[in-house]
C-alpha atoms as a PDB file:
ATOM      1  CA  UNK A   1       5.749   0.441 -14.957  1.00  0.00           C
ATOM      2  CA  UNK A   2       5.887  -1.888 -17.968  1.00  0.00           C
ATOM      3  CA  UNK A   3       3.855  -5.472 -17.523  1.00  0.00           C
ATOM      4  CA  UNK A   4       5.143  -8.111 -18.882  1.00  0.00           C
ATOM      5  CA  UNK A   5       3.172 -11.145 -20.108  1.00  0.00           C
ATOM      6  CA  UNK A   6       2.864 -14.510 -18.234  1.00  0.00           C
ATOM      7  CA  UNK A   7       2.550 -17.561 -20.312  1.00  0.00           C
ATOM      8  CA  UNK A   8       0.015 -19.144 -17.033  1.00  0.00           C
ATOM      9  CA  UNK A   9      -3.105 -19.977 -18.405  1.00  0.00           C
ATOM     10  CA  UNK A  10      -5.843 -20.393 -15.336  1.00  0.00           C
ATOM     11  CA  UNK A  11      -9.341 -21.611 -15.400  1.00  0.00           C
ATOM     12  CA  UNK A  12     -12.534 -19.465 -14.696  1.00  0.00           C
ATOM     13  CA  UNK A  13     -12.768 -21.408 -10.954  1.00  0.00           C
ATOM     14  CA  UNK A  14      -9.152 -20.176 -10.238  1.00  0.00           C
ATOM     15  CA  UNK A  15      -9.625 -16.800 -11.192  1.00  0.00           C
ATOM     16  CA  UNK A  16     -12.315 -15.888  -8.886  1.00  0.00           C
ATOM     17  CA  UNK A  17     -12.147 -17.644  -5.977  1.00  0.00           C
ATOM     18  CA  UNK A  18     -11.713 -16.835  -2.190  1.00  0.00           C
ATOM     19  CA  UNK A  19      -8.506 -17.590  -1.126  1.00  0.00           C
ATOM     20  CA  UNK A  20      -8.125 -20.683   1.609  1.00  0.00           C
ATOM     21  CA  UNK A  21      -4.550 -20.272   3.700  1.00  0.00           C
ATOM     22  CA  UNK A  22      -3.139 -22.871   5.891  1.00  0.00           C
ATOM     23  CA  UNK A  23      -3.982 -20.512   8.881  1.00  0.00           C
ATOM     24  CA  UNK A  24      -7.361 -20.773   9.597  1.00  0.00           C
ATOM     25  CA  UNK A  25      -7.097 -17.651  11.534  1.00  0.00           C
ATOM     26  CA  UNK A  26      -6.005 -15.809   8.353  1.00  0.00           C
ATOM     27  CA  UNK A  27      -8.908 -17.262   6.708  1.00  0.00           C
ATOM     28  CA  UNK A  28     -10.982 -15.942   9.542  1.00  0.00           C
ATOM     29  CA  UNK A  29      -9.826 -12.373   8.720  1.00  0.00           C
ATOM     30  CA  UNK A  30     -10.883 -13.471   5.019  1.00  0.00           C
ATOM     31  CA  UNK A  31     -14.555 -14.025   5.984  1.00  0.00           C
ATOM     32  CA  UNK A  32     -14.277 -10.752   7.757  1.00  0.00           C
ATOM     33  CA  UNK A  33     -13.376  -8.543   4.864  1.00  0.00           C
ATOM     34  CA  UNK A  34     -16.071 -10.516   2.946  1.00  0.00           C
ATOM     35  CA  UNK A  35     -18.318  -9.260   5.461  1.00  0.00           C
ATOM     36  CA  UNK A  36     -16.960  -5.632   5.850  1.00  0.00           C
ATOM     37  CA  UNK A  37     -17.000  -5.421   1.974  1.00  0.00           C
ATOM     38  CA  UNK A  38     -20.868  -6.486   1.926  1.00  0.00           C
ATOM     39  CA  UNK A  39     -21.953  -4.258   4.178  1.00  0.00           C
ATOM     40  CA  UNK A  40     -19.969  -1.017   2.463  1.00  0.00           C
ATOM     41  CA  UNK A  41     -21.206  -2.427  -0.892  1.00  0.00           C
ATOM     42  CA  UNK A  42     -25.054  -2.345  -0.055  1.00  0.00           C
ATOM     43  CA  UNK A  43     -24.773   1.543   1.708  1.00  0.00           C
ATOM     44  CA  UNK A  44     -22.825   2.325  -1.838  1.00  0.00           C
ATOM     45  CA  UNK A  45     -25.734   0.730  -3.914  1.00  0.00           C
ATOM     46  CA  UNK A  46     -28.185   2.628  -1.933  1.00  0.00           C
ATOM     47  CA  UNK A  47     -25.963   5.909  -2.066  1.00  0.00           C
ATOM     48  CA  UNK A  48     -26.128   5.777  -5.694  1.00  0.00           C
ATOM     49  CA  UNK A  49     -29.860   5.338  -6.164  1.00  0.00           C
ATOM     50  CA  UNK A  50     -29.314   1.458  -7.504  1.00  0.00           C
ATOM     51  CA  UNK A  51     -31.857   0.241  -4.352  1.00  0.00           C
ATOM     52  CA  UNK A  52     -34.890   2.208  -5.861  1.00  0.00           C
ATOM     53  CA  UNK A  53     -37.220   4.714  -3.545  1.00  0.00           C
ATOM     54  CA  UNK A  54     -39.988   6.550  -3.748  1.00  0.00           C
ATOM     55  CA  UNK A  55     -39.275   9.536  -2.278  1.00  0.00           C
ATOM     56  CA  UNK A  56     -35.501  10.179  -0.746  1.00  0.00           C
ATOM     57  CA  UNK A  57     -34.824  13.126   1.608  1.00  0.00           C
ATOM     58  CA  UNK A  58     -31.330  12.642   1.440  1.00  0.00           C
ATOM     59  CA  UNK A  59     -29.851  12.427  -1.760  1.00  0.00           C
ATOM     60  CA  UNK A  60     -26.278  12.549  -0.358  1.00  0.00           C
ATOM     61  CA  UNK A  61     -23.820  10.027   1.278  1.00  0.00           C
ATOM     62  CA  UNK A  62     -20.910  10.107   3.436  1.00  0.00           C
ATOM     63  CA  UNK A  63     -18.934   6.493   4.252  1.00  0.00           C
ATOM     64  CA  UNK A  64     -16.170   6.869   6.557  1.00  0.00           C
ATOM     65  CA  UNK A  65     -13.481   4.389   7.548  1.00  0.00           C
ATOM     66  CA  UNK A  66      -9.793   3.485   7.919  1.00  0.00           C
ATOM     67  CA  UNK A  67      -7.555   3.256   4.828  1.00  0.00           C
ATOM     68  CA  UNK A  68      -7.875  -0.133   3.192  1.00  0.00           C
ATOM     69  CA  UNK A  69     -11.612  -1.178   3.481  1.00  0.00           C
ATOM     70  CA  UNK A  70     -12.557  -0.580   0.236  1.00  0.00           C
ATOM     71  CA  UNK A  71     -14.336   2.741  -0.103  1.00  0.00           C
ATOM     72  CA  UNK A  72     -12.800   4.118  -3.561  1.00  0.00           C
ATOM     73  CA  UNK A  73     -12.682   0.410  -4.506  1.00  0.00           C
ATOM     74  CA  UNK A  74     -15.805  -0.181  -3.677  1.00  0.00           C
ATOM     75  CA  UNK A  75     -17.971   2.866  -4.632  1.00  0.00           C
ATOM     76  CA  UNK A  76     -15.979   2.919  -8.251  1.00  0.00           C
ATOM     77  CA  UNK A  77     -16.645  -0.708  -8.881  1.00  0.00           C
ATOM     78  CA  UNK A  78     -20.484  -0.059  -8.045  1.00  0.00           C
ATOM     79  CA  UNK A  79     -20.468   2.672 -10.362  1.00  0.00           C
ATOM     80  CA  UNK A  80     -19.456   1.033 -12.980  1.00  0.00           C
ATOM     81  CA  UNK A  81     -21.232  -2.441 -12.564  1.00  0.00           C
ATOM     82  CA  UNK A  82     -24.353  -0.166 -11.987  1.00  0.00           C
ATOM     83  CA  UNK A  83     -23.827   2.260 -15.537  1.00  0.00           C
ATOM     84  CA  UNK A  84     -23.859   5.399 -13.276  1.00  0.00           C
ATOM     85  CA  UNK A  85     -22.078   7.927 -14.434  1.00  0.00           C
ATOM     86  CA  UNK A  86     -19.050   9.253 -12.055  1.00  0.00           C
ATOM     87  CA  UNK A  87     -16.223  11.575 -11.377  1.00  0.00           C
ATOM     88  CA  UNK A  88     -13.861  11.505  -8.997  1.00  0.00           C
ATOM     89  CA  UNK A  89     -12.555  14.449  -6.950  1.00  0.00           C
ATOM     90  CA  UNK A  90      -8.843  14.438  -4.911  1.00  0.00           C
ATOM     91  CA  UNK A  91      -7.034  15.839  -2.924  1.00  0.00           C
ATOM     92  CA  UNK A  92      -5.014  19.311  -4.113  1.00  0.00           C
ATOM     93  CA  UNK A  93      -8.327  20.372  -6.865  1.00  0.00           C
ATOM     94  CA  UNK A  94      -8.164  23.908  -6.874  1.00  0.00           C
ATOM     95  CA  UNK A  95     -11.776  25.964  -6.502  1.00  0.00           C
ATOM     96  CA  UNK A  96     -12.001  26.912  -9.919  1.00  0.00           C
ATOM     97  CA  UNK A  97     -10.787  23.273 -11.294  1.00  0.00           C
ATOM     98  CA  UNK A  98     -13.467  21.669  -9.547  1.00  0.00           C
ATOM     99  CA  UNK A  99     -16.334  24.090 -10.924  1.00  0.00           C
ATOM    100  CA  UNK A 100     -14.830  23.567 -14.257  1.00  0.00           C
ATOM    101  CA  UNK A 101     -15.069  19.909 -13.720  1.00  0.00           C
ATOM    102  CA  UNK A 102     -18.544  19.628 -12.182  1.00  0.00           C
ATOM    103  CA  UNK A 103     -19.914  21.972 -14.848  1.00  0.00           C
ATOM    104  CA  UNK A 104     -18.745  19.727 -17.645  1.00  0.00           C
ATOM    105  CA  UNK A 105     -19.918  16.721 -15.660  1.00  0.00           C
ATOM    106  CA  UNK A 106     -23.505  18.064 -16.204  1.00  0.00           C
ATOM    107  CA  UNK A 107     -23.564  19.884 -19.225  1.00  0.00           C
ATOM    108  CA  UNK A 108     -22.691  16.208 -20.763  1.00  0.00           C
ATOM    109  CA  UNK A 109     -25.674  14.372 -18.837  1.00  0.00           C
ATOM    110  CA  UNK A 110     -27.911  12.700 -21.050  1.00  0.00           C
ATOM    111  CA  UNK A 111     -31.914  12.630 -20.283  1.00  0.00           C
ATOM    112  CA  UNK A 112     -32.676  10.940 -17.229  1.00  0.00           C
ATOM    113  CA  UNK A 113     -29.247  10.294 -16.476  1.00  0.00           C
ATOM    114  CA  UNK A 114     -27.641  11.200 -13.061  1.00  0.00           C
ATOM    115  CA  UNK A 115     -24.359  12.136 -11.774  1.00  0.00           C
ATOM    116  CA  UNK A 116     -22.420  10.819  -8.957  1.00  0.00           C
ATOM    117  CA  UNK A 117     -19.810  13.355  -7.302  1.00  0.00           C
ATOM    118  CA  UNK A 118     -17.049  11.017  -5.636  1.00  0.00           C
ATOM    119  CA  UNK A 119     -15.428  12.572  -2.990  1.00  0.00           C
ATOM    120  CA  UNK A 120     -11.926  10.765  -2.295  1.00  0.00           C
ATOM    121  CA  UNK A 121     -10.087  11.537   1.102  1.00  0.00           C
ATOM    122  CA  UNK A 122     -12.749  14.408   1.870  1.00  0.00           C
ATOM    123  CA  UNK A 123     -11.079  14.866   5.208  1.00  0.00           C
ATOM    124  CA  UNK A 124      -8.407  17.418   2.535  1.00  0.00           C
ATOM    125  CA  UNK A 125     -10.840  17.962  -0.015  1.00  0.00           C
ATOM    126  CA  UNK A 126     -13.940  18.886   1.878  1.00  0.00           C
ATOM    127  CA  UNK A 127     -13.490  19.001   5.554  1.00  0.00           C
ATOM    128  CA  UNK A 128      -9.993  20.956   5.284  1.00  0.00           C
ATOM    129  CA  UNK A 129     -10.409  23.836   6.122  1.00  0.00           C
ATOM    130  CA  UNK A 130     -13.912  25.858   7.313  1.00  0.00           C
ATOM    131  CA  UNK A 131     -14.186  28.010   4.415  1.00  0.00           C
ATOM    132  CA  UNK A 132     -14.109  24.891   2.088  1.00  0.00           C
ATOM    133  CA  UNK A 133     -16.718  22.725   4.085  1.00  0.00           C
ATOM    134  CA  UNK A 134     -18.862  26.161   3.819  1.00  0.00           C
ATOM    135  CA  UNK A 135     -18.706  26.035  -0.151  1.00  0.00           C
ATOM    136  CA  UNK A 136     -19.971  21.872   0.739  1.00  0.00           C
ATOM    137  CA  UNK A 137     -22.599  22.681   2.527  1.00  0.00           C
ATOM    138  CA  UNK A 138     -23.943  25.151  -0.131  1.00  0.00           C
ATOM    139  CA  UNK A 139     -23.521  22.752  -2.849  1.00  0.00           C
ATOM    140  CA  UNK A 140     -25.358  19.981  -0.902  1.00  0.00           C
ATOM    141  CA  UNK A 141     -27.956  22.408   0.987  1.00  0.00           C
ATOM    142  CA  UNK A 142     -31.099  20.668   0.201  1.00  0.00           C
ATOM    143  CA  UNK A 143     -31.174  16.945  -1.345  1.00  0.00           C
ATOM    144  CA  UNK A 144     -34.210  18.111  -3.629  1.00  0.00           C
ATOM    145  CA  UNK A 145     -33.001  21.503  -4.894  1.00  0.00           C
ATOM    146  CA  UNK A 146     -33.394  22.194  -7.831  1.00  0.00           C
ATOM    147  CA  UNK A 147     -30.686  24.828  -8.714  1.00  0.00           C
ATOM    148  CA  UNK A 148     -27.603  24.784  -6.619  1.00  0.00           C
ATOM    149  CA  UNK A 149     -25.130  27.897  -6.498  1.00  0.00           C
ATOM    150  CA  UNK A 150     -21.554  26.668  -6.089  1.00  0.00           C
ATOM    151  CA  UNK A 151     -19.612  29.461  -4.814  1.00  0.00           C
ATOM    152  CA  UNK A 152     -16.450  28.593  -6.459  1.00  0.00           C
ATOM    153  CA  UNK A 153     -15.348  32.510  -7.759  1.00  0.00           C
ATOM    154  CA  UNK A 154     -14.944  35.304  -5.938  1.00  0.00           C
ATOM    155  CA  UNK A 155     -15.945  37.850  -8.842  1.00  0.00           C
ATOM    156  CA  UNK A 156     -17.023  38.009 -12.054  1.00  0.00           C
ATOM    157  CA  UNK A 157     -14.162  38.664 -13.434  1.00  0.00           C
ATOM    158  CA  UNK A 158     -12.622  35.553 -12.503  1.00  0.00           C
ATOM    159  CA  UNK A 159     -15.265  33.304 -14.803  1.00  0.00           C
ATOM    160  CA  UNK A 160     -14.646  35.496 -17.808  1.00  0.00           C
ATOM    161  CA  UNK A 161     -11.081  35.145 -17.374  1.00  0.00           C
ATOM    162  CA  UNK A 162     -10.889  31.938 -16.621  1.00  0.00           C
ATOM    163  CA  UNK A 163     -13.820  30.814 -19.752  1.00  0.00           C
ATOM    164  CA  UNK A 164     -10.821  32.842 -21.843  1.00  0.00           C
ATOM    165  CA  UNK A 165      -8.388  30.780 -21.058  1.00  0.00           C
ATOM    166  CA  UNK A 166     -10.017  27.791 -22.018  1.00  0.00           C
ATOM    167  CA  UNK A 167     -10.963  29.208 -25.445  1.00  0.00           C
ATOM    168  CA  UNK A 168      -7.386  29.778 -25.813  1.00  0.00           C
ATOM    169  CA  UNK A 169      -6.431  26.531 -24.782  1.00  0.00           C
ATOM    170  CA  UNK A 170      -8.352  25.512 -27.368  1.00  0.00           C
ATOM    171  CA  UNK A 171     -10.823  23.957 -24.777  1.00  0.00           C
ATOM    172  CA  UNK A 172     -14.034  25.305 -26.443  1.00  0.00           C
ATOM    173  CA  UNK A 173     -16.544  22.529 -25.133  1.00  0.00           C
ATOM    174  CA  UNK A 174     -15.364  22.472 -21.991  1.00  0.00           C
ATOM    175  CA  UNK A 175     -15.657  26.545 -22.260  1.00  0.00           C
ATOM    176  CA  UNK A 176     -19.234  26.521 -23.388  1.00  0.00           C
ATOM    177  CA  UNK A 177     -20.269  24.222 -20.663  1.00  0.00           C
ATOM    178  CA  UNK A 178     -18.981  26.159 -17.795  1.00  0.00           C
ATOM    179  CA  UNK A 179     -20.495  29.475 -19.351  1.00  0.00           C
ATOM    180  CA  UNK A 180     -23.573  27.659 -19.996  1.00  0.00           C
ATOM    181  CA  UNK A 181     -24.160  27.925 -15.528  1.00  0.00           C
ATOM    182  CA  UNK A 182     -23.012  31.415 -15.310  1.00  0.00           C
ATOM    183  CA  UNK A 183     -25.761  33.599 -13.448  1.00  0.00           C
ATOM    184  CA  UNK A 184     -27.225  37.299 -14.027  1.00  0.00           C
ATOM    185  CA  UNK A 185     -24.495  38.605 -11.466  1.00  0.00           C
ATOM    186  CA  UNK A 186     -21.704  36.629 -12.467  1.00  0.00           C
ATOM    187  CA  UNK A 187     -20.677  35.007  -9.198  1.00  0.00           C
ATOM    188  CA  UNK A 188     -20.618  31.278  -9.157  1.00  0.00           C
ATOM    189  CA  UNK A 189     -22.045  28.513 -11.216  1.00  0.00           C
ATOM    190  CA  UNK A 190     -25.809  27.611 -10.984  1.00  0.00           C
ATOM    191  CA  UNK A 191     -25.729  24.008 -11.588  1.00  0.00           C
ATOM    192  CA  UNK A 192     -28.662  22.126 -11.119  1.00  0.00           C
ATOM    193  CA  UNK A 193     -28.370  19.714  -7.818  1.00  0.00           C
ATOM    194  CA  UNK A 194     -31.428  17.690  -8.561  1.00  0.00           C
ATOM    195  CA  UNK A 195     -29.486  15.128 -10.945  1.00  0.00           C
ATOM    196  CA  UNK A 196     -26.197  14.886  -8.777  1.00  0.00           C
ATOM    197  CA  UNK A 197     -25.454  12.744  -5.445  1.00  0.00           C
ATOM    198  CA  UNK A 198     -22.526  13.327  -3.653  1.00  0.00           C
ATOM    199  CA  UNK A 199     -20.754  10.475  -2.496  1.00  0.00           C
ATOM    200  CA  UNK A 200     -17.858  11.446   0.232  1.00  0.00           C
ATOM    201  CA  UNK A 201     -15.104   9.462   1.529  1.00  0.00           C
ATOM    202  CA  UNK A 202     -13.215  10.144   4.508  1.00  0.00           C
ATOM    203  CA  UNK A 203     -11.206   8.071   6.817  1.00  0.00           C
ATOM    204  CA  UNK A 204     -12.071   9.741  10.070  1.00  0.00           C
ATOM    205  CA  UNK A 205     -15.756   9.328  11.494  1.00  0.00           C
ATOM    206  CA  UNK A 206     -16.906  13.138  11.732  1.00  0.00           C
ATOM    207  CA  UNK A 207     -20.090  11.845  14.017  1.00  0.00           C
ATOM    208  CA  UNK A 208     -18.088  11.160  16.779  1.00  0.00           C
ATOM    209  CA  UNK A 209     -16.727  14.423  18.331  1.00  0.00           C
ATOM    210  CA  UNK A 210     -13.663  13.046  18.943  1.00  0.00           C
ATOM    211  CA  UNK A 211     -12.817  13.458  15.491  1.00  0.00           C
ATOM    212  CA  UNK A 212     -11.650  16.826  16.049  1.00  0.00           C
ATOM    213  CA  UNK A 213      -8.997  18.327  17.795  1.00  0.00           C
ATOM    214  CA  UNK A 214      -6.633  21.152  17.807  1.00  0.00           C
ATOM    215  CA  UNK A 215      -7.001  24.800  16.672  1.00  0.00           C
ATOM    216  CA  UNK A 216     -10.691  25.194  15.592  1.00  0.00           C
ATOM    217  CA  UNK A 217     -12.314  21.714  16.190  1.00  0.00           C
ATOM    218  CA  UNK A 218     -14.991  23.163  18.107  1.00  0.00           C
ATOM    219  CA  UNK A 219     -15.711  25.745  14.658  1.00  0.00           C
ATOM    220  CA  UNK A 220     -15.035  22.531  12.872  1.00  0.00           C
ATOM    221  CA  UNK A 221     -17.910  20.462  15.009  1.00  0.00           C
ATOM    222  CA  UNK A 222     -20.329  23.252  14.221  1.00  0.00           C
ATOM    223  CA  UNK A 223     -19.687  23.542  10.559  1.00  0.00           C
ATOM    224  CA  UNK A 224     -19.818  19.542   9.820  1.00  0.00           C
ATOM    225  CA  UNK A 225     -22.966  18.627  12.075  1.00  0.00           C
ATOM    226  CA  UNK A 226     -25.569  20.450   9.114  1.00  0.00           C
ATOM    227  CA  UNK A 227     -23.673  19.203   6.551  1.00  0.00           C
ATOM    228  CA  UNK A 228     -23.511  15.436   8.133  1.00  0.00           C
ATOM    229  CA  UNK A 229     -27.155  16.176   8.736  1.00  0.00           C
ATOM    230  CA  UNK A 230     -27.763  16.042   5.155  1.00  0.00           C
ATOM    231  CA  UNK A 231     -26.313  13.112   4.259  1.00  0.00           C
ATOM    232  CA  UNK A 232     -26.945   9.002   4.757  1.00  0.00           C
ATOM    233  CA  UNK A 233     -24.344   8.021   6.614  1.00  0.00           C
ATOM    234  CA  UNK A 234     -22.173   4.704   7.338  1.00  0.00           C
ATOM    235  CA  UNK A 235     -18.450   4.136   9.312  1.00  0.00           C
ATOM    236  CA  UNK A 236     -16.783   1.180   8.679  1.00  0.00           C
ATOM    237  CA  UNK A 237     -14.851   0.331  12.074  1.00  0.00           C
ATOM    238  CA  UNK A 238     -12.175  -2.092  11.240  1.00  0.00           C
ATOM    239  CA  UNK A 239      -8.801  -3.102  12.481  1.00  0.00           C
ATOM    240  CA  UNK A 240      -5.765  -3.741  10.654  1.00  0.00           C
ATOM    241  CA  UNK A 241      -6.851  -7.866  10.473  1.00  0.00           C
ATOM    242  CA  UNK A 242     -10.250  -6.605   9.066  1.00  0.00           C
ATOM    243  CA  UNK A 243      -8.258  -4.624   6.247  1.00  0.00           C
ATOM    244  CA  UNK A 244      -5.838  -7.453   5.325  1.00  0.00           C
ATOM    245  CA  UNK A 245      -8.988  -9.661   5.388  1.00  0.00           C
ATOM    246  CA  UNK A 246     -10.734  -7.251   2.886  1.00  0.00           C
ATOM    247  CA  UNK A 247      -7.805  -7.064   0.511  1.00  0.00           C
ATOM    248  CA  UNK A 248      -7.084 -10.562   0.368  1.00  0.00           C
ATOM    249  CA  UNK A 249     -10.869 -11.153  -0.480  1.00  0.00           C
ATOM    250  CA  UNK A 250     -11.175  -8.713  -3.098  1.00  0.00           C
ATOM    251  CA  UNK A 251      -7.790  -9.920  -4.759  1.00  0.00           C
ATOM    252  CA  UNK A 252      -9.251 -13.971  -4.590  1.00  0.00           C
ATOM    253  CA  UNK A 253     -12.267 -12.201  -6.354  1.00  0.00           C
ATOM    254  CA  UNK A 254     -10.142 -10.305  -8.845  1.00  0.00           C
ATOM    255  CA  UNK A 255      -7.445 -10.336 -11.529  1.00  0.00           C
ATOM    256  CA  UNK A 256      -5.836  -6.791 -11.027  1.00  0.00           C
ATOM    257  CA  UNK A 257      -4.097  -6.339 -14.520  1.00  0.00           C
ATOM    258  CA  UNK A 258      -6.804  -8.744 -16.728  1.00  0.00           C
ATOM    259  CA  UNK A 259      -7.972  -6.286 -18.698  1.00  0.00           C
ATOM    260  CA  UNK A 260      -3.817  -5.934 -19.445  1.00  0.00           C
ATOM    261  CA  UNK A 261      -3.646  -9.137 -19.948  1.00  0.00           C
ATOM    262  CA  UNK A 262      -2.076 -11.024 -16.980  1.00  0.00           C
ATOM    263  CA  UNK A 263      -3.092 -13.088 -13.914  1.00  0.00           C
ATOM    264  CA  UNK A 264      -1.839 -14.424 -11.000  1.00  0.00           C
ATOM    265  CA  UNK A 265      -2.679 -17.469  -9.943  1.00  0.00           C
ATOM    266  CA  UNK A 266      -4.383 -18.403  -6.432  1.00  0.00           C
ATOM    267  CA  UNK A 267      -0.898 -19.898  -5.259  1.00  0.00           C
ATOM    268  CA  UNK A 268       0.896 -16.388  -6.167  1.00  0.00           C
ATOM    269  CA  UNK A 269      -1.829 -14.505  -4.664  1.00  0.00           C
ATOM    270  CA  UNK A 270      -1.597 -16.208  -1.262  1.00  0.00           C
ATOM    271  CA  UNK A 271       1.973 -15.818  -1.126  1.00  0.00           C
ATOM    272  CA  UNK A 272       1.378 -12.102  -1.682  1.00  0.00           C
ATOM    273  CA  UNK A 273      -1.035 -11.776   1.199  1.00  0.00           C
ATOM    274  CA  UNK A 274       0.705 -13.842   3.230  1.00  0.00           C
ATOM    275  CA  UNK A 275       3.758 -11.378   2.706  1.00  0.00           C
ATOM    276  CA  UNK A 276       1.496  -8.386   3.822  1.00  0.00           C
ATOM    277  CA  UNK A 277       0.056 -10.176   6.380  1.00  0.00           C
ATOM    278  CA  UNK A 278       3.830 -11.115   7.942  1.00  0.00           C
ATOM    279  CA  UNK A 279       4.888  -6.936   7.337  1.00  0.00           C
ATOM    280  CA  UNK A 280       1.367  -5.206   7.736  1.00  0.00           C
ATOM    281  CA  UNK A 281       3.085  -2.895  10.135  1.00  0.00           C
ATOM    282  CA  UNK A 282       5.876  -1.883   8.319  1.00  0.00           C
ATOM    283  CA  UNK A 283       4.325  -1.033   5.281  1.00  0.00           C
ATOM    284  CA  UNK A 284       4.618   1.834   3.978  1.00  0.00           C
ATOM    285  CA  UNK A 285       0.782   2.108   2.503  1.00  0.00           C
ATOM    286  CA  UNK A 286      -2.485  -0.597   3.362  1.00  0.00           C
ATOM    287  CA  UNK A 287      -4.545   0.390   0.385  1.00  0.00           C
ATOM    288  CA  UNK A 288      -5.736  -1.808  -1.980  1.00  0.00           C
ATOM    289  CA  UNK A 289      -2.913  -0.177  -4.364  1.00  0.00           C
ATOM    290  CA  UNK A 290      -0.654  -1.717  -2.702  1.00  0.00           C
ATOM    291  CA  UNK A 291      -1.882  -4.981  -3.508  1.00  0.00           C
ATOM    292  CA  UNK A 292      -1.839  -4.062  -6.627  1.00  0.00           C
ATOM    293  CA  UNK A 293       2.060  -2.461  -6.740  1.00  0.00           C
ATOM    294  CA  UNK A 294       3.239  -6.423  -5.196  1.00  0.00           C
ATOM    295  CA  UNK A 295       1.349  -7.824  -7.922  1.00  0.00           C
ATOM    296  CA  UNK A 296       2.838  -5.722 -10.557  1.00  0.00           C
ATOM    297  CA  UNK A 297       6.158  -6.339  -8.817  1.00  0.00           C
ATOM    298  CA  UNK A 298       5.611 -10.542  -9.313  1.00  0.00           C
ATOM    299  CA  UNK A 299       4.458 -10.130 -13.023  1.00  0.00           C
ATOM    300  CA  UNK A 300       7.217  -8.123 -14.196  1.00  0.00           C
ATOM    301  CA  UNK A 301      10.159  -9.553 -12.560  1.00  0.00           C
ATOM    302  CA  UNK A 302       9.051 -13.284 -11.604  1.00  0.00           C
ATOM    303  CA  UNK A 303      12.598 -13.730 -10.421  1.00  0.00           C
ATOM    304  CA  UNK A 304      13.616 -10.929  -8.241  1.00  0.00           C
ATOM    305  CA  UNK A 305      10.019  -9.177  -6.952  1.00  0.00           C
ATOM    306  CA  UNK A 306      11.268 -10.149  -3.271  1.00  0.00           C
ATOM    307  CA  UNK A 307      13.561  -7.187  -3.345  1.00  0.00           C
ATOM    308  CA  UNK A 308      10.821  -4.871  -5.226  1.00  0.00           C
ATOM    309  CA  UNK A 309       8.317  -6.328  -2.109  1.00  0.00           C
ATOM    310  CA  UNK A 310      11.077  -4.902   0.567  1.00  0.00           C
ATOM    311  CA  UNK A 311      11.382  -1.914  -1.034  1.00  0.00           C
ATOM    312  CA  UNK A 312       7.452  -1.099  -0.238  1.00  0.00           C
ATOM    313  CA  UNK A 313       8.587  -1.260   3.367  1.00  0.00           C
ATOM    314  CA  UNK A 314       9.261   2.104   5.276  1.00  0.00           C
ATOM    315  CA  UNK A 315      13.015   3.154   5.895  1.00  0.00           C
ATOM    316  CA  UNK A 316      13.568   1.466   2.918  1.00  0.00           C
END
C-alpha cells in the first residue's frame, strides 16, 4: 500500500501523548491498557536479561495472552530499545528453515552478545503438534547448557543436501554457518544454548489445564508441563475493553508510519479508536495491525477511508 504524504505538521506534545475521549469510561479502558502494557513490558525486560542477575536458572520465557495486548509489539519494541539482538519465528517455518535460521543467528553473534529467539503464535509453531513441542523441549532442556542439539534432520543426508543447495543458491555464508554446527554423526545442529533465550508467545495459557482439549490433550498436558517448567512465565488476562484500552494507548504513544514520514494527529487518532471501539466485535482482526491498516487507510485516502474502515469488517 502506497502512503501518501500529509502536509500536518504536529508538535512533540501532540505526538506522544495519551489520548483523553469524551467518555470517561473509554478513558478508563485507556489507563487499563497503560497498565496491562507495564506489566507485559517489565516480564519482557526481565525475559531478555535487561533487569540484570546474578545467577538465572531459567533463561527462557513464555508470555501468554489474548490477541491484541501487545506481546509481539511489546517484546520487539524492547528488543530494540534494549540493542538485543532478535529473530522472529512464525507460523508455517519448516524444520529445516528454522535450523538454517537459528544457525545463522549465532554464527553472526559478536563477543558477549546474546540472542533472543522470538516465538510468535507458538500455540502453531511450538505447541502444534507433540513431535514439534518434543524438538522444543530439546532445544530449551537446560537454561545453562552449554551445547544444545536441535533435532531438526532426520539423517545426514539431509544437511549435506540441504548445505548444497545453498551453495548453489549462491547462499555461501549462510552455507558455512549452518555447516559450521554439524556434529561427528551428522544428525542435527549443535548450537550452543548458553547465548540464546527463547522468548514464546502464545495466546492460550498452557498452565491452566483447560487449555487443552480434544484428541491428545492429555499427551499434550504431559509434553508442555517440563517444557513450561523451564521457563519464567506470565498470562496476561484481558478482555476485549482491556485490548482496545492497550491499542489506543500505544497509538497516543506512537506515530505508526514516522519513520515514513507521516502522522496523525491526536484528533484523527481518537476518531480511529473511537471507530474500533463502536465495531470491536465485528472486526475482522484486534491486533495492533489493525490499528495500523485504519491508519494507513486515513493517510492515503483522507477523503474516502470510511469505506476502506468498513471493509476491515467481517462479511464484508
Amino acid at each position: 500500500m502506497q502512503l501518501r504524504r500529509t502536509t500536518i505538521t504536529l508538535t512533540s506534545k501532540e505526538k506522544y501523548t495519551m489520548l483523553k475521549f469524551k467518555s470517561k469510561e473509554l478513558n478508563l479502558y485507556v489507563e487499563q491498557g497503560k497498565l496491562a502494557d507495564e506489566n507485559s513490558r517489565k516480564f519482557i525486560r526481565n525475559s531478555l536479561g535487561v533487569i540484570k542477575k546474578k545467577v538465572e536458572a531459567k533463561r527462557h520465557s513464555i508470555l501468554s495472552g489474548p490477541p491484541g495486548v501487545g506481546k509481539t509489539y511489546g517484546t520487539i519494541h524492547e528488543c530494540r530499545k534494549n540493542k538485543v539482538k532478535f529473530i522472529v519465528i512464525e507460523e508455517g517455518i519448516s524444520d529445516i528453515n528454522l535450523a538454517t535460521r537459528l544457525a545463522v543467528a549465532v554464527h553472526s553473534l559478536k563477543k558477549n552478545e546474546e540472542l533472543v529467539v522470538i516465538l510468535d503464535d507458538a500455540d502453531s509453531v511450538v505447541f502444534g503438534d507433540y513431535k514439534t513441542l518434543n524438538k522444543w523441549k530439546v532445544a530449551m532442556a537446560n537454561a545453562n547448557e552449554e551445547i544444545g542439539t536441535i533435532p531438526m534432520y532426520n539423517h545426514p543426508t539431509d544437511v549435506k543436501n540441504h548445505i548444497i543447495s545453498l551453495q548453489k543458491q549462491g547462499r555461501y555464508e549462510v552455507a558455512a554457518a549452518v555447516k559450521s554446527f554439524i556434529p561427528s554423526d551428522g544428525l542435527g545442529l549443535n548450537i550452543p544454548m548458553d547465548r540464546v533465550r527463547f522468548v514464546i508467545l502464545c495466546n492460550k495459557n498452557y498452565e491452566d489445564a483447560k487449555s487443552f482439549s480434544g484428541n491428545g490433550a492429555a499427551k499434550m498436558r504431559a509434553g508442555v508441563a517440563p517444557a513450561i517448567d523451564r521457563m519464567n512465565s506470565k498470562h496476561i488476562d484481558a478482555n476485549a475493553t482491556t485490548q482496545w484500552g492497550w491499542a489506543a494507548y500505544v497509538l497516543g504513544e506512537t506515530q505508526p508510519f514516522q519513520k515514513q514520514g507521516y502522522t496523525l494527529t491526536n484528533i484523527q487518532k481518537i476518531e480511529l479508536m473511537s471507530w474500533m471501539y463502536a465495531n470491536w466485535s465485528k472486526l475482522k482482526s484486534t491486533s495492533y495491525r489493525m490499528v495500523e491498516t485504519l491508519a494507513a487507510a486515513m493517510i492515503n485516502d483522507p477523503d474516502n477511508y470510511l469505506d476502506e474502515w468498513y471493509e476491515q469488517l467481517r462479511g464484508k
